[in-house]
N, C-alpha and C. Protein backbone atom coordinates (compact mmCIF):
# COMPACT_ATOMS: atom_id res chain seq x y z
N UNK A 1 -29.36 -97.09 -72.88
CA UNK A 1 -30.22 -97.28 -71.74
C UNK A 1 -29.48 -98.05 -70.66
N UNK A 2 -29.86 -97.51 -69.18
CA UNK A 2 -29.29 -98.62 -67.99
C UNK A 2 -29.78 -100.24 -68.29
N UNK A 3 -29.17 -100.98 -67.69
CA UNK A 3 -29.23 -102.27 -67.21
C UNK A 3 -29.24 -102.35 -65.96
N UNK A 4 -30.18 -102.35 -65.08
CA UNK A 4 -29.87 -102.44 -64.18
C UNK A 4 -29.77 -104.16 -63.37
N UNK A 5 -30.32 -104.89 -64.38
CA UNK A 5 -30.89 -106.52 -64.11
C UNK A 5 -29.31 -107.22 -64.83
N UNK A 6 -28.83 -106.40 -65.52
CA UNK A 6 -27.75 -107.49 -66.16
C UNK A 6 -26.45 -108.15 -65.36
N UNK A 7 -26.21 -107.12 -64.15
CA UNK A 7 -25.70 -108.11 -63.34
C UNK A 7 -25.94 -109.52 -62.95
N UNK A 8 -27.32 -109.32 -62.21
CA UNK A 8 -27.80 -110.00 -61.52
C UNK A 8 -28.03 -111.25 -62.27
N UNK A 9 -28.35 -110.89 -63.47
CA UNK A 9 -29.21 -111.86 -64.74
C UNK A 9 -27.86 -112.56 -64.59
N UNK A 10 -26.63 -112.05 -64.92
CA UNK A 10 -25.54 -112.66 -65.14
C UNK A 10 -25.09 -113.99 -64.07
N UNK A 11 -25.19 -113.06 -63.33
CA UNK A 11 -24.67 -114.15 -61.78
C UNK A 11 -25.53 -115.31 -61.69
N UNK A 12 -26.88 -115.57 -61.96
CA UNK A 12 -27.98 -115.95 -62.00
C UNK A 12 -27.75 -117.18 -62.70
N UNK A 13 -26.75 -116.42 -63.74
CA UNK A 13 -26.51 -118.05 -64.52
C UNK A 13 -24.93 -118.36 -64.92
N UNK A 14 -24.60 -117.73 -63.57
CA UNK A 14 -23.04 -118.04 -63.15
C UNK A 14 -21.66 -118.07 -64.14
N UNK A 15 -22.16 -117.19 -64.96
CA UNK A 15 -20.82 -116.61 -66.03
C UNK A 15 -20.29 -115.39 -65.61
N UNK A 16 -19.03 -115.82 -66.05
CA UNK A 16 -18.31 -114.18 -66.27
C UNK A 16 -18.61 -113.19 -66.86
N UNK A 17 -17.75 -112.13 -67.02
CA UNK A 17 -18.09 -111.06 -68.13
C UNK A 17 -17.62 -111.74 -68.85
N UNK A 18 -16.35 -112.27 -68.75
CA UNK A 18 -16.13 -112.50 -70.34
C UNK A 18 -16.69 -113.76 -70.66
N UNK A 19 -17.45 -115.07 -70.19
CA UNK A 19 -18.09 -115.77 -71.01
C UNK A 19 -19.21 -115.09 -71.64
N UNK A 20 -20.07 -114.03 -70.61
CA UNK A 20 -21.27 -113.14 -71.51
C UNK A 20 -20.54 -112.82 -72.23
N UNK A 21 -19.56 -112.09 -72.64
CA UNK A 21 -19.23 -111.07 -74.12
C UNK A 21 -19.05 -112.32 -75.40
N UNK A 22 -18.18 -113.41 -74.72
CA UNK A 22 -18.36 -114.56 -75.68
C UNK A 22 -19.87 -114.98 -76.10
N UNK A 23 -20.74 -115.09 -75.42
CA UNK A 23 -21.74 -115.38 -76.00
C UNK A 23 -22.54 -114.59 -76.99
N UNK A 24 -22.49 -112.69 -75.97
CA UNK A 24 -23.06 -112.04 -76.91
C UNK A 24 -22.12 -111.90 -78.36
N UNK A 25 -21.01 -111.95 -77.87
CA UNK A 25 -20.30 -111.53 -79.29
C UNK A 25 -19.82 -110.11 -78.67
N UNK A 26 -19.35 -109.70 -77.77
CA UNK A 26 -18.79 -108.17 -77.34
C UNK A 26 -17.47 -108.84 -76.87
N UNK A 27 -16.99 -107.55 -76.03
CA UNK A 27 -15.84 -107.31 -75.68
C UNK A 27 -16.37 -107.41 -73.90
N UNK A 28 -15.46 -108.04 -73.21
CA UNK A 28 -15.46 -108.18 -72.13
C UNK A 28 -16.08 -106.90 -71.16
N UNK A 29 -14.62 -105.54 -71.78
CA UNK A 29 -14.88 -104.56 -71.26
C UNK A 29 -15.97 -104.02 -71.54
N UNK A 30 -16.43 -104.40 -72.46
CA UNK A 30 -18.26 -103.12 -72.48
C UNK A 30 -19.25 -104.03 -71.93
N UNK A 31 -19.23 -105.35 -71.50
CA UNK A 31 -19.84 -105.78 -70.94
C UNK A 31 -19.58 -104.86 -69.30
N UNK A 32 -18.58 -104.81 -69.08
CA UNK A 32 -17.96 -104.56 -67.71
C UNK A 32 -18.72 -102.98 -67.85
N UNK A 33 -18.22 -102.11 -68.79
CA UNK A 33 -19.02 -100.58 -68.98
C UNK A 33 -20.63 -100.48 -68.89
N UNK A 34 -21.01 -101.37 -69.39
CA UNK A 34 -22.72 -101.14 -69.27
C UNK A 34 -22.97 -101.91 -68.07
N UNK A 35 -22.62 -102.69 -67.10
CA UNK A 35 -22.51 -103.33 -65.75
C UNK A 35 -22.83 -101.97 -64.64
N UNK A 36 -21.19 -101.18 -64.87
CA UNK A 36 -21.07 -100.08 -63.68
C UNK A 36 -21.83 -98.74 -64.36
N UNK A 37 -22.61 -99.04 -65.81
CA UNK A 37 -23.31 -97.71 -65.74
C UNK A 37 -22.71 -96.60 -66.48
N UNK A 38 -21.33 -96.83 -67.16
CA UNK A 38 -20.43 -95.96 -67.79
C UNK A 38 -20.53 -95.75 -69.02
N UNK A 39 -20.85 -96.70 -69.37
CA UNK A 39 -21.81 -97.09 -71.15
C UNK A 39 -23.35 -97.46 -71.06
N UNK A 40 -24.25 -96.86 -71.85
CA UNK A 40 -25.68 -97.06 -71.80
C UNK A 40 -25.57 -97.83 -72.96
N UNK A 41 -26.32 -98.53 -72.76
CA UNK A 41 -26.64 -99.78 -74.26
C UNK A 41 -27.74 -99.55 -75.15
N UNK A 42 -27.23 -99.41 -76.28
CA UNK A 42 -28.60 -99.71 -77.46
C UNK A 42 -29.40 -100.62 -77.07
N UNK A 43 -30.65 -100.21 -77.84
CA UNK A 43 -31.61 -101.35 -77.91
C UNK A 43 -31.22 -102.61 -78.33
N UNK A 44 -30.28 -102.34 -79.28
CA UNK A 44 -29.76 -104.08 -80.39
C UNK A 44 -28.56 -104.48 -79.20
N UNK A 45 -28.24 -103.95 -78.66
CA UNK A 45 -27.21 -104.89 -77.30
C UNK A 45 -28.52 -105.26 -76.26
N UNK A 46 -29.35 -104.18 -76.14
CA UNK A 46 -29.99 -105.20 -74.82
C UNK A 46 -30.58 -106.71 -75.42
N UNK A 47 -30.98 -106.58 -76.95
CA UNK A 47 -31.56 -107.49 -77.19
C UNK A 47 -30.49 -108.27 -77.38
N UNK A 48 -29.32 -108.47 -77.56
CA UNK A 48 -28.23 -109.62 -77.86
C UNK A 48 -27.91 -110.08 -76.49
N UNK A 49 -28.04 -108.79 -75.60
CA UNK A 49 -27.73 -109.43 -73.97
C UNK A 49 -29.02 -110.51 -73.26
N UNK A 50 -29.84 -110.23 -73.56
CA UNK A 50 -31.49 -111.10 -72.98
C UNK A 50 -31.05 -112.30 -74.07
N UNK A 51 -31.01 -112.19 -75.31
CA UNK A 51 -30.70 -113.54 -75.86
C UNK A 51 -29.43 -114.01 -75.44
N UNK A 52 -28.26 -113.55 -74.79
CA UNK A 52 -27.62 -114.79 -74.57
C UNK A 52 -26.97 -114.96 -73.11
N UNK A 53 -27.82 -114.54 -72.50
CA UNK A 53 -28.74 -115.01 -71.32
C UNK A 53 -30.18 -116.06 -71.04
N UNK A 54 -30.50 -115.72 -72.07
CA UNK A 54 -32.07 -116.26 -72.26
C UNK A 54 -32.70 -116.00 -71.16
N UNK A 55 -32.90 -114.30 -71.19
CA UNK A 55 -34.24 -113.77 -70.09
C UNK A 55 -34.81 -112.78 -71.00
N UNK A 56 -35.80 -112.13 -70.62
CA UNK A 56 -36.84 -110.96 -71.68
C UNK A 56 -36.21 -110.10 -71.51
N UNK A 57 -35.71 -109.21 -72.55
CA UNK A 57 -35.01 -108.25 -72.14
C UNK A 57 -35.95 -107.40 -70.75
N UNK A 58 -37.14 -107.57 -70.50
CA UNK A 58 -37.16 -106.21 -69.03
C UNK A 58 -36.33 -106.69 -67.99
N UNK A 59 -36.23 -107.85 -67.78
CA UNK A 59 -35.07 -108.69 -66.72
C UNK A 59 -33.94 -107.31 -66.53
N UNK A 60 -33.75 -107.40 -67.83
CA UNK A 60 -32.20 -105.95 -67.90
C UNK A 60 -32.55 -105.35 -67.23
N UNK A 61 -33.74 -104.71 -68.32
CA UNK A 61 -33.95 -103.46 -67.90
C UNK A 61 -34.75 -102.93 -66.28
N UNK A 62 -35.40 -103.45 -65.77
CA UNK A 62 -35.67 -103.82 -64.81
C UNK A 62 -35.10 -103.86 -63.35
N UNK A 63 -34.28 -105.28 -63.39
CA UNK A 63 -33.45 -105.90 -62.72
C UNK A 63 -34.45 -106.87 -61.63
N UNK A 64 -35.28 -107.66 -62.38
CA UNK A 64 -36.18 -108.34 -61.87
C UNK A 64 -35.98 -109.60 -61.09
N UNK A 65 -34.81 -110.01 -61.82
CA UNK A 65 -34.83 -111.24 -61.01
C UNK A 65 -33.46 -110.98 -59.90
N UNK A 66 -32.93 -110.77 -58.63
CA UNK A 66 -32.06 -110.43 -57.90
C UNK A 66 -31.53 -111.74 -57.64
N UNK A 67 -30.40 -112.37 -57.93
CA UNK A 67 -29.29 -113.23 -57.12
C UNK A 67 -30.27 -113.72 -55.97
N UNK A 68 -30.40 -114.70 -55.84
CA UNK A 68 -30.81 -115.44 -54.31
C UNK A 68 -29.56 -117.14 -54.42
N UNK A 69 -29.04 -117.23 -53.76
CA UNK A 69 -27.98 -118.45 -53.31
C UNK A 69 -28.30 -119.41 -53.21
N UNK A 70 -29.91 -119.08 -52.29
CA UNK A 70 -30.29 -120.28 -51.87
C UNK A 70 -31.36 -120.93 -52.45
N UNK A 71 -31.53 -120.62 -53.50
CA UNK A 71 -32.60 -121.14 -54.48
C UNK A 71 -31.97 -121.97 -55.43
N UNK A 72 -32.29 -123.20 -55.28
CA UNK A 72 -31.63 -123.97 -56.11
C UNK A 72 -31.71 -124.26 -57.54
N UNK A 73 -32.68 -123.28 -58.12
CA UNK A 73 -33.05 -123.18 -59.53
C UNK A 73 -32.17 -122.40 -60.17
N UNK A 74 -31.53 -121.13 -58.90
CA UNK A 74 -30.69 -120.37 -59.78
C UNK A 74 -29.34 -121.16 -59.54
N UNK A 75 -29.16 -122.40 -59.03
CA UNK A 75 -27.75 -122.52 -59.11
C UNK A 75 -27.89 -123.45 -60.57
N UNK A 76 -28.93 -123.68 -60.82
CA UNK A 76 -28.86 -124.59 -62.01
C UNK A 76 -29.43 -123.91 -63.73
N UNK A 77 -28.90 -122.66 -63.76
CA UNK A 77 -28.99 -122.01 -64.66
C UNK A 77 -28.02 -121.86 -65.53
């Protein structure tokens, strides 16, 4: 399935790909593949991606919450 929120989710709480893949436990690059859409993700990755992020997975799937700069809640994520 797309991600379309996992960018955003990402930036949101100001890691890399590769600290997400460290957290989920992946590889940098398939973080980077399911990002641009080149790899669709199982259900058991979206759920390892929302947990180590800590958002619901629809965030992903979705892409609910968008990057804002100037909100100072997301700089403290």
């Amino acid at each position: 399935m797309e991600l379309p929120g996992l960018r955003s989710a990402r930036l949101n709480r100001l890691l890399t790909q590769a600290e997400l893949a460290q957290r989920a436990n992946m590889t940098t690059a398939s973080i980077s593949r399911i990002e641009t859409g080149t790899t669709k993700a199982r259900i058991s990755t979206v759920r390892r991606l929302a947990k180590a992020l800590d958002v619901d997975p629809d965030e992903l799937l979705n892409g609910t919450q968008p990057f804002n700069a100037s909100r100072q809640e997301d700089w403290n994520r």
